[in-house]
PDB file of N, CA and C in Angstrom:
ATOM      1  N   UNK A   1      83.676 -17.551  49.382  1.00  0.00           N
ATOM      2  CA  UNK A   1      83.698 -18.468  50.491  1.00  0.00           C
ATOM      3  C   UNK A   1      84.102 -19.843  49.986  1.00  0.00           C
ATOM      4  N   UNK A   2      84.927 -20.086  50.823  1.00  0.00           N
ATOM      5  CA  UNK A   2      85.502 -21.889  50.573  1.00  0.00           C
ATOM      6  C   UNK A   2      84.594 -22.789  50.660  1.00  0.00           C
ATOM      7  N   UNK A   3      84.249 -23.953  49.465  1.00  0.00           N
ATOM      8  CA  UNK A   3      82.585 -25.022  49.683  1.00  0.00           C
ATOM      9  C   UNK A   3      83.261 -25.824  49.713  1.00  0.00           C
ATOM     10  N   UNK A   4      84.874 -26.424  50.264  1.00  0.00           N
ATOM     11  CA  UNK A   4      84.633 -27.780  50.527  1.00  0.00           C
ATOM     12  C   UNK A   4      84.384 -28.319  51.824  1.00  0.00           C
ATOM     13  N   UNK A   5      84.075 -27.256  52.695  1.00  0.00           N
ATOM     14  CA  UNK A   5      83.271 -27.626  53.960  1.00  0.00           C
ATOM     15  C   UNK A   5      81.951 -28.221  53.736  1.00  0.00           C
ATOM     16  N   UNK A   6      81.356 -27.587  52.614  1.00  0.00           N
ATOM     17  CA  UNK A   6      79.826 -27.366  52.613  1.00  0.00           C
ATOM     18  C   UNK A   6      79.116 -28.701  52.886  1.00  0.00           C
ATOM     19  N   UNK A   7      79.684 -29.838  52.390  1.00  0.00           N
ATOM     20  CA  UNK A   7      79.122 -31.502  52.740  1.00  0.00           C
ATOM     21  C   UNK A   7      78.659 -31.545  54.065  1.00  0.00           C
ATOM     22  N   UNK A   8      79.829 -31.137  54.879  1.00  0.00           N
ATOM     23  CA  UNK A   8      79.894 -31.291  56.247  1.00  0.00           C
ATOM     24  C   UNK A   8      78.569 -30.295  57.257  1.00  0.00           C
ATOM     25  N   UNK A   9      78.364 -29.163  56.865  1.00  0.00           N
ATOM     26  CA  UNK A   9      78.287 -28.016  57.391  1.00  0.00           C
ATOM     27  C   UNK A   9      76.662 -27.497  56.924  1.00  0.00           C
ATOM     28  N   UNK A  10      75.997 -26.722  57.663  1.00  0.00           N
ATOM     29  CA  UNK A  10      75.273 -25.806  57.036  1.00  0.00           C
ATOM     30  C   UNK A  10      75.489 -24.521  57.017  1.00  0.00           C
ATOM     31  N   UNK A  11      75.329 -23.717  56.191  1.00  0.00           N
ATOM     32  CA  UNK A  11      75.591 -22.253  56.284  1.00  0.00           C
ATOM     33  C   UNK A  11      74.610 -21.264  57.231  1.00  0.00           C
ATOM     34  N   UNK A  12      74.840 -20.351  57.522  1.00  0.00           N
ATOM     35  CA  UNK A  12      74.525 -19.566  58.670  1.00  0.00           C
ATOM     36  C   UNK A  12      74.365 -17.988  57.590  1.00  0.00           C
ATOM     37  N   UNK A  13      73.505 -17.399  57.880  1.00  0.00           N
ATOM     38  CA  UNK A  13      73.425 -16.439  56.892  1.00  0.00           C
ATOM     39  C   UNK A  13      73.446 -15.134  57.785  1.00  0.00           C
ATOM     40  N   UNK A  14      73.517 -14.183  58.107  1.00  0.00           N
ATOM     41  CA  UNK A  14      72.869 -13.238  58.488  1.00  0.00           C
ATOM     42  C   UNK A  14      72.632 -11.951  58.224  1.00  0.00           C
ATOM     43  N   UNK A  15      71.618 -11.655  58.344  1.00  0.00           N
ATOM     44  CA  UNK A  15      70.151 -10.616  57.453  1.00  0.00           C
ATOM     45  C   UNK A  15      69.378 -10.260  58.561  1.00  0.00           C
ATOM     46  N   UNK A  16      69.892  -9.155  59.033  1.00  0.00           N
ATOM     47  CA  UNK A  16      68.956  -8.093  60.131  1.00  0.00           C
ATOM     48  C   UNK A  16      67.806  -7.748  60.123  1.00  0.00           C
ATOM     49  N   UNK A  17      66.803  -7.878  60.648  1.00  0.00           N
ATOM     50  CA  UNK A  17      65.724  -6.991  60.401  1.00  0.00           C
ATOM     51  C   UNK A  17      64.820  -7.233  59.763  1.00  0.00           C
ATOM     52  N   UNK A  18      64.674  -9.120  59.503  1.00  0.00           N
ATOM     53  CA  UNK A  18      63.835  -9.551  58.758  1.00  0.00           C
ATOM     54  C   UNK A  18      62.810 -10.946  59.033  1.00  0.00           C
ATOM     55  N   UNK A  19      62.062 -11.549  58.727  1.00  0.00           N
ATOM     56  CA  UNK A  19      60.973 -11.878  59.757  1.00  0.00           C
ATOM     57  C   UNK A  19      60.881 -13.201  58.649  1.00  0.00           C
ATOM     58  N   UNK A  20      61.565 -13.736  57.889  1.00  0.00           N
ATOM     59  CA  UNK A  20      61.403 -14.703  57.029  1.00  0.00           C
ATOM     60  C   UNK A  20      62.951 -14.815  55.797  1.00  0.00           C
ATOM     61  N   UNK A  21      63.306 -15.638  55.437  1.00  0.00           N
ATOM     62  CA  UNK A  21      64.374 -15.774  54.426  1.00  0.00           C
ATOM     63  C   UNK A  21      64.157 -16.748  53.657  1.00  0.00           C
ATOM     64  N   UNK A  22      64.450 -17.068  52.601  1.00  0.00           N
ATOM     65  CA  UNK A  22      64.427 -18.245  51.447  1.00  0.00           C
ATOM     66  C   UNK A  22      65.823 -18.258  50.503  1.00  0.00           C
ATOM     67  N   UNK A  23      66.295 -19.123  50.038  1.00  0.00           N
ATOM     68  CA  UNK A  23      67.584 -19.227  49.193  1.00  0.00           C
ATOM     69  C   UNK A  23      66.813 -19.157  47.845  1.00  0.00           C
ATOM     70  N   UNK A  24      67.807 -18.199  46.915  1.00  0.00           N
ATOM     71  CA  UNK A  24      67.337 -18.236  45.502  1.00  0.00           C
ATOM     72  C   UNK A  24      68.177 -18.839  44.763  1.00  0.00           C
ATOM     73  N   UNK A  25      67.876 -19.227  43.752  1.00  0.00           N
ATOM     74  CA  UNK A  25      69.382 -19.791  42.532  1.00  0.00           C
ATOM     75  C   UNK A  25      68.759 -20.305  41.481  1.00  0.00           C
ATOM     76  N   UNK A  26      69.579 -21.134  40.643  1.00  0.00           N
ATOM     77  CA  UNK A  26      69.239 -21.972  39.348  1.00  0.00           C
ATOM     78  C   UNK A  26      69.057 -23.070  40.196  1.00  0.00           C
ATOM     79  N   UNK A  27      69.601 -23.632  41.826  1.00  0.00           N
ATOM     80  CA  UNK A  27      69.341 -24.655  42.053  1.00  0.00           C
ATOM     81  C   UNK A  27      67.874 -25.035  42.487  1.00  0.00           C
ATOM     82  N   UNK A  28      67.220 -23.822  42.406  1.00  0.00           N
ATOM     83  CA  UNK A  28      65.673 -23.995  43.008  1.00  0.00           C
ATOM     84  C   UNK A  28      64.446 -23.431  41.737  1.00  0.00           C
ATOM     85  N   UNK A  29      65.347 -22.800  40.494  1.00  0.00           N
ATOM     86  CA  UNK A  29      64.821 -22.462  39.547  1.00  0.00           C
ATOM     87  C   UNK A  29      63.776 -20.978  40.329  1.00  0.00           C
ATOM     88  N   UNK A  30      64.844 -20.546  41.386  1.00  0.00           N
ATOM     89  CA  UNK A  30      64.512 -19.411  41.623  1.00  0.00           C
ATOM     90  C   UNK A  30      62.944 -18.709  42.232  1.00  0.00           C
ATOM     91  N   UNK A  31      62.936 -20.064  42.743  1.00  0.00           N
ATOM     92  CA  UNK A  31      61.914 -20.404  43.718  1.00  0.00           C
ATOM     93  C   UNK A  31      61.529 -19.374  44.948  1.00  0.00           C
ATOM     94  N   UNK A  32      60.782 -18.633  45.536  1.00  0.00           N
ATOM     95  CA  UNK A  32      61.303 -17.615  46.582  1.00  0.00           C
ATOM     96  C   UNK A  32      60.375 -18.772  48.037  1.00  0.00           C
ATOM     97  N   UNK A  33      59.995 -20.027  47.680  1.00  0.00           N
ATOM     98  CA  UNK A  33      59.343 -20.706  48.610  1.00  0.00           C
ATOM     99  C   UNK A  33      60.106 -22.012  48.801  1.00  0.00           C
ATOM    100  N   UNK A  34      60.721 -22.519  47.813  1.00  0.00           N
ATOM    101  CA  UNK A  34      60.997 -23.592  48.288  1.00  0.00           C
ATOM    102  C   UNK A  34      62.370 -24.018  48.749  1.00  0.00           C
ATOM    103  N   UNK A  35      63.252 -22.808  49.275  1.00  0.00           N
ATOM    104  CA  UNK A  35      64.207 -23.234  50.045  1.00  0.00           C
ATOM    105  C   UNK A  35      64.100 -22.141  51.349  1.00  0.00           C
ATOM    106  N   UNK A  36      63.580 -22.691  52.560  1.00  0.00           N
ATOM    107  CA  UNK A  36      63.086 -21.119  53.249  1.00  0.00           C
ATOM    108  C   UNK A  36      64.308 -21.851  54.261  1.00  0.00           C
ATOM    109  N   UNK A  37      64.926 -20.483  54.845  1.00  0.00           N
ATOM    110  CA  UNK A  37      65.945 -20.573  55.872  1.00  0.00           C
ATOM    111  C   UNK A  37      65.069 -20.735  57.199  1.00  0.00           C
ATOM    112  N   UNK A  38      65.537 -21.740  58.602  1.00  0.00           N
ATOM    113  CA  UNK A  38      65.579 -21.558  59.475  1.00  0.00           C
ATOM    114  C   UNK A  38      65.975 -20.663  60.416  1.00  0.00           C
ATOM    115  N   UNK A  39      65.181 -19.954  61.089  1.00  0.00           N
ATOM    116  CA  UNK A  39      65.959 -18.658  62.203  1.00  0.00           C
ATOM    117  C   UNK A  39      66.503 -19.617  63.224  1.00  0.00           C
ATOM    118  N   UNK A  40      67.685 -19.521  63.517  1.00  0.00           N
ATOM    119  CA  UNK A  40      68.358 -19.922  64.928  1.00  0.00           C
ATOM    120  C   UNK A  40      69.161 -18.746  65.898  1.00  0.00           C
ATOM    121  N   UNK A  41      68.721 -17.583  65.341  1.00  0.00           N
ATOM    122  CA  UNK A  41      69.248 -16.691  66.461  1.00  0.00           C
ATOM    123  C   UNK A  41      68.709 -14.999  65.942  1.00  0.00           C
ATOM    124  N   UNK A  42      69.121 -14.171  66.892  1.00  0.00           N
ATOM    125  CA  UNK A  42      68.436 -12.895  66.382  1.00  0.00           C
ATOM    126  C   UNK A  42      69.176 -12.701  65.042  1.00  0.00           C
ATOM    127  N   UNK A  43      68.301 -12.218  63.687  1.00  0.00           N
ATOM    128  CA  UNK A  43      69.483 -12.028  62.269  1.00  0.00           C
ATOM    129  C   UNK A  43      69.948 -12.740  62.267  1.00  0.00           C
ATOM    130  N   UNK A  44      70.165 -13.988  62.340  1.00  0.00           N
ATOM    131  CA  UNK A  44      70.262 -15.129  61.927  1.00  0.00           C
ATOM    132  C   UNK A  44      69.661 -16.677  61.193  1.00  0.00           C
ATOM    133  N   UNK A  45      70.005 -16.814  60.223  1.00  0.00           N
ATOM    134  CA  UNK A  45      69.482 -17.686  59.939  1.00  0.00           C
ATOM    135  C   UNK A  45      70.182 -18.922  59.375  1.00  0.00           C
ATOM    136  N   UNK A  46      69.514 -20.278  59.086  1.00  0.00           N
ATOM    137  CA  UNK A  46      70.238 -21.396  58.804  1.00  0.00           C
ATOM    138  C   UNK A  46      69.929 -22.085  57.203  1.00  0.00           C
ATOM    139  N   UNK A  47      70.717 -22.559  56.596  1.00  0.00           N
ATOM    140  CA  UNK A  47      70.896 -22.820  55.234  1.00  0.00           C
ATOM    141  C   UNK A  47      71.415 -24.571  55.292  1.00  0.00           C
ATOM    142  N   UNK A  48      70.519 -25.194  55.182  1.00  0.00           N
ATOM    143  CA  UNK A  48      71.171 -26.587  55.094  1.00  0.00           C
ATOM    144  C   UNK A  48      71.128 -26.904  53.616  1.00  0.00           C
ATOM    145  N   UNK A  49      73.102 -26.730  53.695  1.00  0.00           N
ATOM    146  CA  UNK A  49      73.497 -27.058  52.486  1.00  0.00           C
ATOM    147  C   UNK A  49      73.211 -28.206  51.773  1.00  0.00           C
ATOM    148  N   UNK A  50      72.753 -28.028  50.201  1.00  0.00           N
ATOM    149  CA  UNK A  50      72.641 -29.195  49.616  1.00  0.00           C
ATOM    150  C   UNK A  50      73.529 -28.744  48.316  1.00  0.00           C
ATOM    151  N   UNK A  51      73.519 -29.844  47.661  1.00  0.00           N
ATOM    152  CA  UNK A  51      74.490 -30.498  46.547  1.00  0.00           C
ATOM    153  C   UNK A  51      73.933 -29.673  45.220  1.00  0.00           C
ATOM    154  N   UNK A  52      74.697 -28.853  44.655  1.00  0.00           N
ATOM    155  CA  UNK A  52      74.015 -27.801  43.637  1.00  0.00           C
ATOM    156  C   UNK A  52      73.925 -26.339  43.704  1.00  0.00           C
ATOM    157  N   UNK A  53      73.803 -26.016  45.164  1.00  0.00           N
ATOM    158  CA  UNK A  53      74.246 -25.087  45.580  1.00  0.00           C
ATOM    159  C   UNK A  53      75.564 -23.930  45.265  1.00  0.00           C
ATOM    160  N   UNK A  54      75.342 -23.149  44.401  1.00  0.00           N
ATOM    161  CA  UNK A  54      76.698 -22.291  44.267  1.00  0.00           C
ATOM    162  C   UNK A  54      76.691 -21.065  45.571  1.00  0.00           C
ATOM    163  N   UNK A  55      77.185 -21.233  45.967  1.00  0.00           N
ATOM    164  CA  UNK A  55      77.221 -19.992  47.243  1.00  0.00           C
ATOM    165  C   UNK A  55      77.902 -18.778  46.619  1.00  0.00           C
ATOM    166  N   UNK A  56      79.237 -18.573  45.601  1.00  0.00           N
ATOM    167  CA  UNK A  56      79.198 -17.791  45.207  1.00  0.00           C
ATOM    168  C   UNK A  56      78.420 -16.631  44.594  1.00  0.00           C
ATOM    169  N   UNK A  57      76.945 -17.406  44.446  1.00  0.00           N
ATOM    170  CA  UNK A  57      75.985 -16.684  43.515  1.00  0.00           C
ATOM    171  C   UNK A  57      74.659 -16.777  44.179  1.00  0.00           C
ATOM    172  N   UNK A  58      74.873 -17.170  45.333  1.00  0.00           N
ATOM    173  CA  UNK A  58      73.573 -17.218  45.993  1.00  0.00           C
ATOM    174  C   UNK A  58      72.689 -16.047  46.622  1.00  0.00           C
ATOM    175  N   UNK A  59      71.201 -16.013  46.231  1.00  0.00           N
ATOM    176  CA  UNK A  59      70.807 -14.621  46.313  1.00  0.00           C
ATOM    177  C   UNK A  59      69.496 -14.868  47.473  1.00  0.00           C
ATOM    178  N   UNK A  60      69.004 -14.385  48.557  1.00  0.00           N
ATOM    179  CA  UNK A  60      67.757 -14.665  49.320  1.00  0.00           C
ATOM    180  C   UNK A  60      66.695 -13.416  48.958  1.00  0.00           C
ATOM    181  N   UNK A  61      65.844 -14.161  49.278  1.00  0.00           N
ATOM    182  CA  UNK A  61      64.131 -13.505  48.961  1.00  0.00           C
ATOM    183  C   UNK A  61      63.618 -13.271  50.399  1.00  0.00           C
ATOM    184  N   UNK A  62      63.877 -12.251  51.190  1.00  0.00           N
ATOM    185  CA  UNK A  62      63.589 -12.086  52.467  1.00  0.00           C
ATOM    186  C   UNK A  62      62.300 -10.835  52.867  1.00  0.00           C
ATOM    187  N   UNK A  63      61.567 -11.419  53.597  1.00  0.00           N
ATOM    188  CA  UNK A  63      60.514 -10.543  54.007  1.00  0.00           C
ATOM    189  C   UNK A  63      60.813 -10.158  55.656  1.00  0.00           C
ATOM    190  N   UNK A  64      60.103  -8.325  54.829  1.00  0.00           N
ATOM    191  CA  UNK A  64      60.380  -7.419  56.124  1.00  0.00           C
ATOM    192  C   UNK A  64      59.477  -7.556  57.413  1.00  0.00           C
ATOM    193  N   UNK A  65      59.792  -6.965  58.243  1.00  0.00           N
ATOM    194  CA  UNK A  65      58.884  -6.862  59.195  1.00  0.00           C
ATOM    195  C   UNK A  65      57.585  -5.647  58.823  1.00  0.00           C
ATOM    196  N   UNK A  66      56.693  -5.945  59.028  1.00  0.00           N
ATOM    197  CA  UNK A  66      55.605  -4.487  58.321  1.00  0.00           C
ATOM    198  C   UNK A  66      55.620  -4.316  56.643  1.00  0.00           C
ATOM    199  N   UNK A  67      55.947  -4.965  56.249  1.00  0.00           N
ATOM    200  CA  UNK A  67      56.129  -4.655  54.481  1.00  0.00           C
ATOM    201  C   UNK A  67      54.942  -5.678  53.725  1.00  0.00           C
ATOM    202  N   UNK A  68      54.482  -5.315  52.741  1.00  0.00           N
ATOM    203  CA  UNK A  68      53.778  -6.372  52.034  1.00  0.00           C
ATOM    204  C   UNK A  68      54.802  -6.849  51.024  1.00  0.00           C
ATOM    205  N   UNK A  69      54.929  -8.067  50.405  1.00  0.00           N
ATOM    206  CA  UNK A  69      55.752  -8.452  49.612  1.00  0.00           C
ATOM    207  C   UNK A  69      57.407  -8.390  50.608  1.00  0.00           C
ATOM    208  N   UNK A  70      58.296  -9.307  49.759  1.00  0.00           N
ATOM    209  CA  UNK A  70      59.797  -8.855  50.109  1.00  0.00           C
ATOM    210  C   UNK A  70      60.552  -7.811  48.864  1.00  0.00           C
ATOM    211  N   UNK A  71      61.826  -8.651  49.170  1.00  0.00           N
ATOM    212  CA  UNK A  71      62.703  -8.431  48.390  1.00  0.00           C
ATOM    213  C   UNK A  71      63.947  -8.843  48.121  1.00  0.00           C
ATOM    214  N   UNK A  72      65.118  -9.032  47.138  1.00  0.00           N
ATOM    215  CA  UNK A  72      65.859  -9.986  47.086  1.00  0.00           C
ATOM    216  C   UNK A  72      67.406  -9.081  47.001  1.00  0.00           C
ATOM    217  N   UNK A  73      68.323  -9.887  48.193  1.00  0.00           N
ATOM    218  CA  UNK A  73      69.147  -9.609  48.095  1.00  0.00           C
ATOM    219  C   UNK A  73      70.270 -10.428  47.713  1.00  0.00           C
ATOM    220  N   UNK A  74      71.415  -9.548  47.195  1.00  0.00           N
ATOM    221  CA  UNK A  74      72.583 -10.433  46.410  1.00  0.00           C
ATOM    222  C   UNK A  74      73.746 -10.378  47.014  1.00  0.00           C
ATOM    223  N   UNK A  75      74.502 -10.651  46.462  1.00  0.00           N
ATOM    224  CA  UNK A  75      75.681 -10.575  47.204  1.00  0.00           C
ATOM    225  C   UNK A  75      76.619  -9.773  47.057  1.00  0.00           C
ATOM    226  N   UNK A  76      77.319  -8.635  47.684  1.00  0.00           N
ATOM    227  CA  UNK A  76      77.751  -8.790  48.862  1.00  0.00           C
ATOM    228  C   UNK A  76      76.639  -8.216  50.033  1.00  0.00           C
ATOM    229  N   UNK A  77      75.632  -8.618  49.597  1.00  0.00           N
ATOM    230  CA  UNK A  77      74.588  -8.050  50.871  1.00  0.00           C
ATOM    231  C   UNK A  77      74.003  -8.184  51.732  1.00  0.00           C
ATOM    232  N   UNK A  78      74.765  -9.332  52.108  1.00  0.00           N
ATOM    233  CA  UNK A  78      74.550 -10.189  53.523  1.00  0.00           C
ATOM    234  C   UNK A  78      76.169 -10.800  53.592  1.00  0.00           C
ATOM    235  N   UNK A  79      75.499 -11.666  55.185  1.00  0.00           N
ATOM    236  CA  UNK A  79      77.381 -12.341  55.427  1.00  0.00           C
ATOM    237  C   UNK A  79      76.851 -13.541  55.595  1.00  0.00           C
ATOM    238  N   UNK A  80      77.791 -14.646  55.069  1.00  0.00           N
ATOM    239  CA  UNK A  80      77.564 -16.116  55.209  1.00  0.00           C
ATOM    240  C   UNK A  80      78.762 -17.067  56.254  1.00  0.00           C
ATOM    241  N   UNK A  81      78.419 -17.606  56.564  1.00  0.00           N
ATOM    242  CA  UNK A  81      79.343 -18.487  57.680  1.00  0.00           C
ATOM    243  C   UNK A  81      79.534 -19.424  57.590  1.00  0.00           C
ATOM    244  N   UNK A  82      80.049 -20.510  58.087  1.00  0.00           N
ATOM    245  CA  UNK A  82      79.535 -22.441  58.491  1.00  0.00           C
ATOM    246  C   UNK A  82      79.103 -22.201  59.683  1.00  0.00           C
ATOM    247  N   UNK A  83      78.444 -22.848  59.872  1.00  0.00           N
ATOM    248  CA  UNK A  83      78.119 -23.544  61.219  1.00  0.00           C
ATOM    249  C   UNK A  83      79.017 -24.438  62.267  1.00  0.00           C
ATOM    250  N   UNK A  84      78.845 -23.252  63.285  1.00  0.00           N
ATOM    251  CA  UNK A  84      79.858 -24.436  64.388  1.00  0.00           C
ATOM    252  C   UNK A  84      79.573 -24.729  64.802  1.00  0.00           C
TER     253      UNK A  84
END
């Protein structure tokens, strides 16, 4: 995905079937709490981009509906967007 939108934009993630999301990376030292996505639509969720961010390599820590614990997915295992 092209990041020289990313200044402008937040990313839009979407991940079916899941009741919570968080961004993982080196930019959070792989944190599964401290970057949690906003839901703005069904399987959808929102990513307000910040500075450090590699999206190429970006992985979420998402919890199921009915599950104890999550689990982390990589990429290509979700779809990412901008925001319009």
């Amino acid at each position: 995905m092209d990041q020289s939108n990313a200044q402008h934009r937040n990313v839009v993630v979407r991940i079916p079937g899941v009741v919570a999301v968080a961004a993982l990376g080196e930019f959070n030292n792989w944190s599964t709490v401290s970057t949690v996505l906003e839901r703005i639509g069904t399987d959808q969720w929102e990513l307000r981009w910040q500075p450090g961010i590699d999206l190429r390599n970006l992985c979420f820590f998402v919890w199921d509906s009915g599950r104890i614990g999550g689990r982390v997915l990589r990429p290509p295992a979700y779809q990412l967007g901008w925001q319009s």
